[in-house]
Protein backbone atom coordinates (compact mmCIF):
# COMPACT_ATOMS: atom_id res chain seq x y z
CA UNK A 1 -35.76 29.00 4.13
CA UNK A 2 -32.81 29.80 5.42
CA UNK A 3 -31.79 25.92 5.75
CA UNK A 4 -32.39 25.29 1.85
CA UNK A 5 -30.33 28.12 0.81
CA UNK A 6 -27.14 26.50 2.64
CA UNK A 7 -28.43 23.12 1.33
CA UNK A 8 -28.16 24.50 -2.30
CA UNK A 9 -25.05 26.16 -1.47
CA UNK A 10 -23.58 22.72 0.08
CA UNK A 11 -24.31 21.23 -3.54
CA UNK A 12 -22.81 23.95 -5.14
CA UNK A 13 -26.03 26.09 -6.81
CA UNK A 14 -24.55 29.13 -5.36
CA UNK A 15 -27.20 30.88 -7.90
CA UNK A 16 -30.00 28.95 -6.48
CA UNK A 17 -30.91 27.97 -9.79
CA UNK A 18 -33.22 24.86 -8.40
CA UNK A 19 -35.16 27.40 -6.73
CA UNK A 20 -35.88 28.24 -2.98
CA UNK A 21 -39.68 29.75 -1.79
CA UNK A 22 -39.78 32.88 -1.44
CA UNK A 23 -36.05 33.70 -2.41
CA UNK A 24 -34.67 35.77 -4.95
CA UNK A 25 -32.57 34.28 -7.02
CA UNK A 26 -29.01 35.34 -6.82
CA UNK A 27 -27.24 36.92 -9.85
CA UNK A 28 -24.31 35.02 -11.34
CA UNK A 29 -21.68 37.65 -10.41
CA UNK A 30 -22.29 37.33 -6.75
CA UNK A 31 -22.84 33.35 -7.16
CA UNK A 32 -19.06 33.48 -8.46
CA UNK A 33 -18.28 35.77 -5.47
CA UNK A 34 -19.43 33.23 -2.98
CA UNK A 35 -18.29 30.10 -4.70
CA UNK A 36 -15.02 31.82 -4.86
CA UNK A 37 -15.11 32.56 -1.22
CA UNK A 38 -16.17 29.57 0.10
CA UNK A 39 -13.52 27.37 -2.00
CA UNK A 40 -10.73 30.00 -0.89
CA UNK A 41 -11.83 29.04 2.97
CA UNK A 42 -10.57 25.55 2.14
CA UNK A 43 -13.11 23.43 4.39
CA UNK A 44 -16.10 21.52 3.02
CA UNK A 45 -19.65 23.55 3.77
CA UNK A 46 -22.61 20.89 5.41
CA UNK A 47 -26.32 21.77 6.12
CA UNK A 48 -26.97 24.35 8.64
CA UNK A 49 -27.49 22.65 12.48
CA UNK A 50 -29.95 23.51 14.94
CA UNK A 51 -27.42 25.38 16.89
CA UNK A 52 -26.59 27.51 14.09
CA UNK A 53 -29.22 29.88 15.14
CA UNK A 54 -27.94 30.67 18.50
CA UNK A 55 -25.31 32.82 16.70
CA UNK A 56 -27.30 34.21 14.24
CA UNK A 57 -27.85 37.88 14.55
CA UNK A 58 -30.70 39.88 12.91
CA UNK A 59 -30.83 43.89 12.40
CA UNK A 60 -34.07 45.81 11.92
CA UNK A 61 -32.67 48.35 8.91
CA UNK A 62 -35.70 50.40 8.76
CA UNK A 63 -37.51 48.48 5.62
CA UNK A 64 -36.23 45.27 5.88
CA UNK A 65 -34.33 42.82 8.71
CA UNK A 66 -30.30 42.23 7.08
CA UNK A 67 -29.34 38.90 8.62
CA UNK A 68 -25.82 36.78 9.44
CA UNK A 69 -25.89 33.63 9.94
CA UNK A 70 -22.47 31.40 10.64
CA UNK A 71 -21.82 28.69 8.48
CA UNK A 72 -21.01 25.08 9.13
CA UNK A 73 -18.08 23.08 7.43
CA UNK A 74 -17.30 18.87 8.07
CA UNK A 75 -13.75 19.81 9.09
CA UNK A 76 -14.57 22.68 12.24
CA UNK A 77 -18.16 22.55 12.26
CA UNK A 78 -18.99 26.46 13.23
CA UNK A 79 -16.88 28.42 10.44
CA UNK A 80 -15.70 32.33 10.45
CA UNK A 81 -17.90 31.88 6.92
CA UNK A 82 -21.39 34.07 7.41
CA UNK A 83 -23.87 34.38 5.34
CA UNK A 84 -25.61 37.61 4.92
CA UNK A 85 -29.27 38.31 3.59
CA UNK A 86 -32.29 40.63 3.56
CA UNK A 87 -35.81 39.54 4.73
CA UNK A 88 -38.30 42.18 3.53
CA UNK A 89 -42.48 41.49 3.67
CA UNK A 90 -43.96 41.64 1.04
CA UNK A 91 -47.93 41.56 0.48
CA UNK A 92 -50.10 39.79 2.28
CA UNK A 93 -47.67 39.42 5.38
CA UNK A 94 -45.18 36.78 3.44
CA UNK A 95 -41.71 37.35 3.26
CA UNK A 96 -39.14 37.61 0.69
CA UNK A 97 -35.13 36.48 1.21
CA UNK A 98 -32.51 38.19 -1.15
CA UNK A 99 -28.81 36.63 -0.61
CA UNK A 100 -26.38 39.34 -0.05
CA UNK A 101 -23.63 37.55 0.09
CA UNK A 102 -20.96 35.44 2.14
CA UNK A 103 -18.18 36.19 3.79
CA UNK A 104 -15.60 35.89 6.65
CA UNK A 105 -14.40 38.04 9.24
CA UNK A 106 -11.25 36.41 9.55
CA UNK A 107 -9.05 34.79 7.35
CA UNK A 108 -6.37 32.49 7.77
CA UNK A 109 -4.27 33.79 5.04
CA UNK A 110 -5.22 37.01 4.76
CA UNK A 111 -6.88 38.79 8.18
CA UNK A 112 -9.69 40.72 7.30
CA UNK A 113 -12.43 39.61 4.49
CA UNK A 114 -15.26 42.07 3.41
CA UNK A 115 -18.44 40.18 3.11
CA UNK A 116 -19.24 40.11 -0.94
């Protein structure tokens, strides 16, 4: 799941308009949020790698897990971009994904970045 969201990102449907199982689809406001803040990073984003997930982090909130996962650009390969999501079940023991945004800790223009 996970991997198809970056893959529509990499193509530029930050709104996931073409549609990812079990995802919600992400509102145009924030869509503009992360385009913005992936084209203000300045590096080219590519599909996630296997390795990606040995930096991912995951947080039981209570009612759902809220998950970071790095991205990956051509030009550094591991970025200070994360993305950040919710995985709630839902009924019958499935799963939903909402996008809550992407972000960077760092910047190298500007220091800190909230995650939008």
């Amino acid at each position: 799941t996970f991997h198809e969201i970056v893959k529509a990102f990499v193509s530029g449907d930050y709104r996931l308009a073409t549609g990812v199982a079990s995802v919600a689809p992400v509102s145009s406001s924030l869509a503009k949020r992360i385009s913005a803040t992936v084209k203000d990073y300045g590096e080219t984003l590519c599909d996630l790698p296997a390795e990606s997930w040995k930096s991912a982090i995951a947080q039981w909130m209570g009612r759902h897990w809220d998950v970071l996962i790095d991205l990956w650009t051509k030009e550094s390969g591991q970025s200070d971009l994360v993305l950040h999501a919710q995985v709630s079940e839902v009924e019958g023991g499935w799963y939903r994904v909402k996008v809550d945004g992407c972000g960077s800790f760092t910047s190298r223009s500007t220091g800190a970045i909230p995650i939008t």
